[in-house]
C-alpha atoms as a PDB file:
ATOM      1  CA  UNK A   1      13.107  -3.166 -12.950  1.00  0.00           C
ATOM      2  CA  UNK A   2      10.088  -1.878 -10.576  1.00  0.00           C
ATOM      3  CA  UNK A   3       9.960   1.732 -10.571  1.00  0.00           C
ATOM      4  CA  UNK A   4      10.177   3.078  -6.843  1.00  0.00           C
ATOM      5  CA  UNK A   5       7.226   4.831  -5.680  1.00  0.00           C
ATOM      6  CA  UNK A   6       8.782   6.950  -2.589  1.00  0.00           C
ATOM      7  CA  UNK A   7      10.574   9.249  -5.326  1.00  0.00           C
ATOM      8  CA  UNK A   8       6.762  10.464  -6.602  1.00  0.00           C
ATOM      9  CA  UNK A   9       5.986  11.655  -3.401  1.00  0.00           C
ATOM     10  CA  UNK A  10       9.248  12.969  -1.763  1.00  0.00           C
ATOM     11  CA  UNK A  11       7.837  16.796  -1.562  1.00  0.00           C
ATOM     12  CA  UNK A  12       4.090  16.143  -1.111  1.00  0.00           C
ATOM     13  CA  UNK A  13       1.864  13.441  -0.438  1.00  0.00           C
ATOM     14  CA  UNK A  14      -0.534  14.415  -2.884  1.00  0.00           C
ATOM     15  CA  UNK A  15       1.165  14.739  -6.714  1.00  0.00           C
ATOM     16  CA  UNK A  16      -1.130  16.194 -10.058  1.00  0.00           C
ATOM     17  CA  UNK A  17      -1.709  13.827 -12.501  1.00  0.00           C
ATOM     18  CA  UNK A  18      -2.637  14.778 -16.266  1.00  0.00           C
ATOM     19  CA  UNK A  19      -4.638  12.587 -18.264  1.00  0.00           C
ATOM     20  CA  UNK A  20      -3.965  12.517 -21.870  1.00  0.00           C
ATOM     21  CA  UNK A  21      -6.619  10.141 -24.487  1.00  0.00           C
ATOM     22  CA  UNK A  22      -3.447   7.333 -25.665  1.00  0.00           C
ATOM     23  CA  UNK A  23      -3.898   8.114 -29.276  1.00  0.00           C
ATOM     24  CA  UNK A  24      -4.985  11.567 -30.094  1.00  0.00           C
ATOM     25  CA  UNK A  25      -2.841  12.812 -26.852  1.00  0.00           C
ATOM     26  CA  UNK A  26      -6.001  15.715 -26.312  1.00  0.00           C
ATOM     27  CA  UNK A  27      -5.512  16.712 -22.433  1.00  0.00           C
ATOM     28  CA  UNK A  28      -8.575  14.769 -21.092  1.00  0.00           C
ATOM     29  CA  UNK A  29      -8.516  15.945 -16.971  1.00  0.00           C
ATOM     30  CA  UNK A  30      -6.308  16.834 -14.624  1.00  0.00           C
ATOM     31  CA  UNK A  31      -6.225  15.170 -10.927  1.00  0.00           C
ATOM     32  CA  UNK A  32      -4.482  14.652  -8.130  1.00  0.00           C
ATOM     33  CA  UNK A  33      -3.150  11.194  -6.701  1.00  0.00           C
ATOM     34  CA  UNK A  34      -1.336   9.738  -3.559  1.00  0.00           C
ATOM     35  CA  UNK A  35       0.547   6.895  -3.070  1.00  0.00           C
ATOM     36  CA  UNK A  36      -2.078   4.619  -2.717  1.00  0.00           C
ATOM     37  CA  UNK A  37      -4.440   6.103  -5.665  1.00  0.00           C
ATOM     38  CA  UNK A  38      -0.987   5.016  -8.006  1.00  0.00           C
ATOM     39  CA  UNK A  39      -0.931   1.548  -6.451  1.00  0.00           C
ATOM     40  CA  UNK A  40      -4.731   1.319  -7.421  1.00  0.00           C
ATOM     41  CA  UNK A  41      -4.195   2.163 -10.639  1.00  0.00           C
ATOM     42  CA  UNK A  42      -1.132  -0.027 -11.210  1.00  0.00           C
ATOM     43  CA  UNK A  43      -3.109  -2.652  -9.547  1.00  0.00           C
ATOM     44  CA  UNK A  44      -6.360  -2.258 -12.038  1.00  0.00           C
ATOM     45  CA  UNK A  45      -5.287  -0.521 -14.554  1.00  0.00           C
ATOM     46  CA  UNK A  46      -8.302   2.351 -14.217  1.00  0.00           C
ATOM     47  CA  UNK A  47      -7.342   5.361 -13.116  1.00  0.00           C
ATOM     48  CA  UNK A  48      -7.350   6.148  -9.442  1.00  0.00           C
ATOM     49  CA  UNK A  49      -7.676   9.743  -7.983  1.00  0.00           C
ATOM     50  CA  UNK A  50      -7.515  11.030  -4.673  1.00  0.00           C
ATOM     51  CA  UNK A  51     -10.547  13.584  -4.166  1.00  0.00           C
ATOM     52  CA  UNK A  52      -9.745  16.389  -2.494  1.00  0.00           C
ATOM     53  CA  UNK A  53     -12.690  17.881  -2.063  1.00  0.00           C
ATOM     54  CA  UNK A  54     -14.271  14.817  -0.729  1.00  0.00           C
ATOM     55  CA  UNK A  55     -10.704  13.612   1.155  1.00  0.00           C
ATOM     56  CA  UNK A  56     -11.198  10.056  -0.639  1.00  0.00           C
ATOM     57  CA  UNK A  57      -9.587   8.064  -2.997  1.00  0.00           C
ATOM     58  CA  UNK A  58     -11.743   7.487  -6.090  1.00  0.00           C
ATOM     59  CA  UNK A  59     -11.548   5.902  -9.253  1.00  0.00           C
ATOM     60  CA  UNK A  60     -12.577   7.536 -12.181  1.00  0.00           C
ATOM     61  CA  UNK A  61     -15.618   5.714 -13.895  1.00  0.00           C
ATOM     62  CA  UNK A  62     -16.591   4.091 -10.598  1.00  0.00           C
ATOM     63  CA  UNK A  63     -19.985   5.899 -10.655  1.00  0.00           C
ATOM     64  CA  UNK A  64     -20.311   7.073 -14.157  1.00  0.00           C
ATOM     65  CA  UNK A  65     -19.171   3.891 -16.491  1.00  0.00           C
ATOM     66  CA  UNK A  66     -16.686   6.180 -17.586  1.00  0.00           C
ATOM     67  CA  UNK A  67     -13.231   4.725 -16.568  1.00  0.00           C
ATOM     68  CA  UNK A  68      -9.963   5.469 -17.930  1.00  0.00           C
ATOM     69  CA  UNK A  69      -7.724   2.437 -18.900  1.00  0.00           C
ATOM     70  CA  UNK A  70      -4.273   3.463 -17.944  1.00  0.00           C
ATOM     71  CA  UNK A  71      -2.492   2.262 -21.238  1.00  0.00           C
ATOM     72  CA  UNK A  72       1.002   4.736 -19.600  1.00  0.00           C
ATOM     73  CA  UNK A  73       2.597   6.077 -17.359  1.00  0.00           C
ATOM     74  CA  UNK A  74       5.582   8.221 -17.032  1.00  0.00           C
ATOM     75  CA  UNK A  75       6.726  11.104 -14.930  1.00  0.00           C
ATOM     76  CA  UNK A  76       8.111  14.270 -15.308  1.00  0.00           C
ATOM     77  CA  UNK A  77      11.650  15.424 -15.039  1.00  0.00           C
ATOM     78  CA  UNK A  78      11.401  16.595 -11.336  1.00  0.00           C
ATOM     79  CA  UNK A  79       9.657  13.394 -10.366  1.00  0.00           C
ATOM     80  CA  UNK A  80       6.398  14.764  -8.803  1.00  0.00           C
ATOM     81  CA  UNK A  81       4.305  15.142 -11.485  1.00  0.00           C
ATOM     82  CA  UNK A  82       2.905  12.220 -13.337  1.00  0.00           C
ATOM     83  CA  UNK A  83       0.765  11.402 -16.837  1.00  0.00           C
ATOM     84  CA  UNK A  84      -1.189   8.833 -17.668  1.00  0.00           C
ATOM     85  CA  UNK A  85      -2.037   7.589 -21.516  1.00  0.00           C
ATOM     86  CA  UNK A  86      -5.412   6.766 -21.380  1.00  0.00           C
ATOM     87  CA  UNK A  87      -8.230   4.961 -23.482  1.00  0.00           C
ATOM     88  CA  UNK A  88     -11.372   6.607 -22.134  1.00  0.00           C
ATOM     89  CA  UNK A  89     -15.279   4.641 -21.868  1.00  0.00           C
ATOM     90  CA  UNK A  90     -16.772   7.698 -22.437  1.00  0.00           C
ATOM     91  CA  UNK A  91     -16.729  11.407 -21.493  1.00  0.00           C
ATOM     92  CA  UNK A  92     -13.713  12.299 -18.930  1.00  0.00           C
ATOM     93  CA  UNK A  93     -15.205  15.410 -17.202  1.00  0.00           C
ATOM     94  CA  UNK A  94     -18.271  14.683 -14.977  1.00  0.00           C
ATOM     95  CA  UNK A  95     -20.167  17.379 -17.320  1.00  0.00           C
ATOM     96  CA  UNK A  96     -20.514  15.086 -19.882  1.00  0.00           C
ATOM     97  CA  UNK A  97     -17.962  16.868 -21.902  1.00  0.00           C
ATOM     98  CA  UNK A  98     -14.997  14.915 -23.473  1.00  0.00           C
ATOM     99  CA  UNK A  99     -12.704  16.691 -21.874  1.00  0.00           C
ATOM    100  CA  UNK A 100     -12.313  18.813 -18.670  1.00  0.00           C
ATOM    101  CA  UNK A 101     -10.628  21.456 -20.791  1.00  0.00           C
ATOM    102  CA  UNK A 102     -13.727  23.386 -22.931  1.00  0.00           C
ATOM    103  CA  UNK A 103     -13.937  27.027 -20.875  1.00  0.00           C
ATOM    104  CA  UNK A 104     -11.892  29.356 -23.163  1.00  0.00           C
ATOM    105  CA  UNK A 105     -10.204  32.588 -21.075  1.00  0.00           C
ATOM    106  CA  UNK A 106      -8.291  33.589 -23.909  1.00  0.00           C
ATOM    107  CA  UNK A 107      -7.863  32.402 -27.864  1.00  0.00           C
ATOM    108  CA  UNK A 108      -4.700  33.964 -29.834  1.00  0.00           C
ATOM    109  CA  UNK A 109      -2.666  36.695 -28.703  1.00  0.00           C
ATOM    110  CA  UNK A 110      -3.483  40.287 -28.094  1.00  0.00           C
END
């Protein structure tokens, strides 16, 4: 059974999507997608994105060699956010870091 599409994006056309590395499950990015960027990606099987910034659809390793093979992907209980299990080429933020997630605000609790 197909999983219907038009329930992702019944409150906004533009959803986040967080990328988690398929075994270690370390929180790689997070990004945004529409409609189309999840066809993409169902279609591929790389990760698609829709830029907003740059108010494009992108997908993620299309520049860099660093694409992210969509090994999952399930939504959350509201159905409008989604995750994606990923096996990564390389580095996932365009810093060269692993992961987006490396800027510490605050470690333990005051």
């Amino acid at each position: 059974m197909a999983f219907d599409l038009n329930l992702l994006f019944q409150k906004s056309e533009l959803i986040p999507v967080i990328i988690q590395e398929a075994d270690t499950l370390e929180v790689l990015m997070l990004g945004f997608t529409n409609r189309r960027a999840v066809e993409l990606t169902l279609e591929t099987g790389t990760a698609w994105f829709w830029s907003r910034s740059r108010r494009e659809l992108w997908n993620k390793g299309g520049t860099s060699g660093n694409f992210l093979h969509v090994k999952k992907i399930v939504t959350d209980c509201d159905t409008d956010t989604l995750l994606y299990l990923c096996k990564p080429d390389g580095p996932a933020c365009h810093t060269g870091n692993r992961t987006c997630f490396f800027n510490t605000i605050m470690e333990g609790m005051p």
